[in-house]
Protein backbone atom coordinates (compact mmCIF):
# COMPACT_ATOMS: atom_id res chain seq x y z
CA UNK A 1 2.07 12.17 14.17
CA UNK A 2 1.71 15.39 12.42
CA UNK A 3 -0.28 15.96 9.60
CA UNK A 4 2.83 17.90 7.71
CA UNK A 5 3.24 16.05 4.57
CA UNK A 6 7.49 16.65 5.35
CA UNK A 7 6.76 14.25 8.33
CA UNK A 8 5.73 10.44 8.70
CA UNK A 9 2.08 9.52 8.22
CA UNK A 10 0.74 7.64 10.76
CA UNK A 11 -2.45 6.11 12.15
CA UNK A 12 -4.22 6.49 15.07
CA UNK A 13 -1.98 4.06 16.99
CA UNK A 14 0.77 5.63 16.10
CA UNK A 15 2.03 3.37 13.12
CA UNK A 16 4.18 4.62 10.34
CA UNK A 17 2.85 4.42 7.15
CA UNK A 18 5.49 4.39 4.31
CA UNK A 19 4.09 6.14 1.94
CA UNK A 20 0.62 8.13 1.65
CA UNK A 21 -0.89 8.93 -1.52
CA UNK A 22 -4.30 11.73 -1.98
CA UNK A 23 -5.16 13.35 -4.65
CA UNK A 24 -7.88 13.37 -7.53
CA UNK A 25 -8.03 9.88 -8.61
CA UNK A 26 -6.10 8.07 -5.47
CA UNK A 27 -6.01 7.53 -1.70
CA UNK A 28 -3.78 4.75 -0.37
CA UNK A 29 -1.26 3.73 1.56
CA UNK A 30 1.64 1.96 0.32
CA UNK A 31 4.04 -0.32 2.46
CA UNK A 32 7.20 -1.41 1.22
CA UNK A 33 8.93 -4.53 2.16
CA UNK A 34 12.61 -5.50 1.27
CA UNK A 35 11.65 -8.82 1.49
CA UNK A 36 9.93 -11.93 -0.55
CA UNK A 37 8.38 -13.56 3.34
CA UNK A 38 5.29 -11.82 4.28
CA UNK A 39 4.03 -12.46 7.92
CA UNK A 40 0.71 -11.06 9.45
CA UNK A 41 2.75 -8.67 11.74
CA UNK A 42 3.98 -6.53 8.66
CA UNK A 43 0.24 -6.23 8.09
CA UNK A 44 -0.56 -4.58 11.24
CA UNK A 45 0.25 -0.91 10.05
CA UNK A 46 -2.08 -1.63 7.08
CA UNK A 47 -4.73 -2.69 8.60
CA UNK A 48 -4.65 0.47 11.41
CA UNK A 49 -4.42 2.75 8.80
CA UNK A 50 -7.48 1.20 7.00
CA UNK A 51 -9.82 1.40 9.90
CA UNK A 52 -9.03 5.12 10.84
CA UNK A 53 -9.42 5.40 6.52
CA UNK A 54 -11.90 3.04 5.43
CA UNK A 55 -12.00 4.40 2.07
CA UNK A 56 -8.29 4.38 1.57
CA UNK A 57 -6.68 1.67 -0.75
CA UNK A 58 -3.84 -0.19 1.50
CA UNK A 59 -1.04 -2.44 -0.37
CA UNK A 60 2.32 -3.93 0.43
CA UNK A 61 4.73 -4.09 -2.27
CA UNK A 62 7.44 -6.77 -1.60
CA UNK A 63 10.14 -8.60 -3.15
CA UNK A 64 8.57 -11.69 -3.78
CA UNK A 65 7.37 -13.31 -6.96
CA UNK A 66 3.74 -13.94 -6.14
CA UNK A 67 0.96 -11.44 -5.58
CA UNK A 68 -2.13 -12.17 -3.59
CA UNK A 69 -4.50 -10.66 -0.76
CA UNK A 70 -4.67 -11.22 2.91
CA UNK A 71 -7.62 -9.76 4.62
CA UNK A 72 -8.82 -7.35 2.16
CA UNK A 73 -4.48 -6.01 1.70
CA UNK A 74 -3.24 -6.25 -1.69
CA UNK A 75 -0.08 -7.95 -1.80
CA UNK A 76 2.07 -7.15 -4.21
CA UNK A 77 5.50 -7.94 -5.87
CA UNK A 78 7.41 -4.03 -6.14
CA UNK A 79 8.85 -4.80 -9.80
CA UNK A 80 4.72 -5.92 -11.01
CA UNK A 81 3.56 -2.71 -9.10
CA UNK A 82 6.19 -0.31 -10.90
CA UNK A 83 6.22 -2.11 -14.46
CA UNK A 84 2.04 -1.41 -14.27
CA UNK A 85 2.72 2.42 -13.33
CA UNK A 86 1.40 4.41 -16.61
CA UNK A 87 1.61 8.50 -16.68
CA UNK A 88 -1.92 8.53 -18.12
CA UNK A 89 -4.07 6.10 -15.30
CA UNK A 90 -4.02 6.35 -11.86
CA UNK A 91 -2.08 4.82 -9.43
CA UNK A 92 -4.35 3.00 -8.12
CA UNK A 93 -4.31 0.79 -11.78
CA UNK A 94 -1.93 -0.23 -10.68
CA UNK A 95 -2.93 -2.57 -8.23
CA UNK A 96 -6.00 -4.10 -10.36
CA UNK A 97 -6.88 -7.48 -10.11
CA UNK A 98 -5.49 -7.73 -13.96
CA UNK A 99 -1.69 -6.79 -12.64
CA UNK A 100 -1.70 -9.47 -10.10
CA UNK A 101 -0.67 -12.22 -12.56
């Protein structure tokens, strides 16, 4: 894929990511899932991205109920991931250990 932000973001393999954030206080990749069942196959993007990016933060945001993490991948319910977003931190707060409760 291209690296033109107006295109998809992809890994080395080829994988879409959903979205790609970079800037000052961030780098990650976000996947979203419209759905509460998580399987390892809707990991697989996540985890390509993080090996070509090591130092990238890598989270799916689902519609479940319960948050956890499988295999170093924040998992976490959408609605706890946007009711943690705050103007004044960065994104990445938003994923703390703290906001998966």
């Amino acid at each position: 894929c291209l690296s033109d932000w107006s295109s998809d973001v992809c890994s080395s393999d080829l994988s879409e990511i959903d979205f790609v954030v970079y800037g000052p206080d961030s780098f990650m990749a976000l996947e979203i899932k419209r759905s509460a069942r998580i399987e390892s196959r809707d990991l697989r993007t996540l985890r390509a991205f993080r090996d070509d990016y090591p130092e990238a933060t890598v989270a799916l945001l689902h519609m479940g109920r319960e948050p956890r993490v499988v295999d170093g991948i924040t998992l976490q319910p959408l609605e706890t991931f946007l009711r943690a977003l705050h103007p004044a931190r960065p994104l990445t707060d938003a994923l703390r250990p703290d906001t998966l409760a």
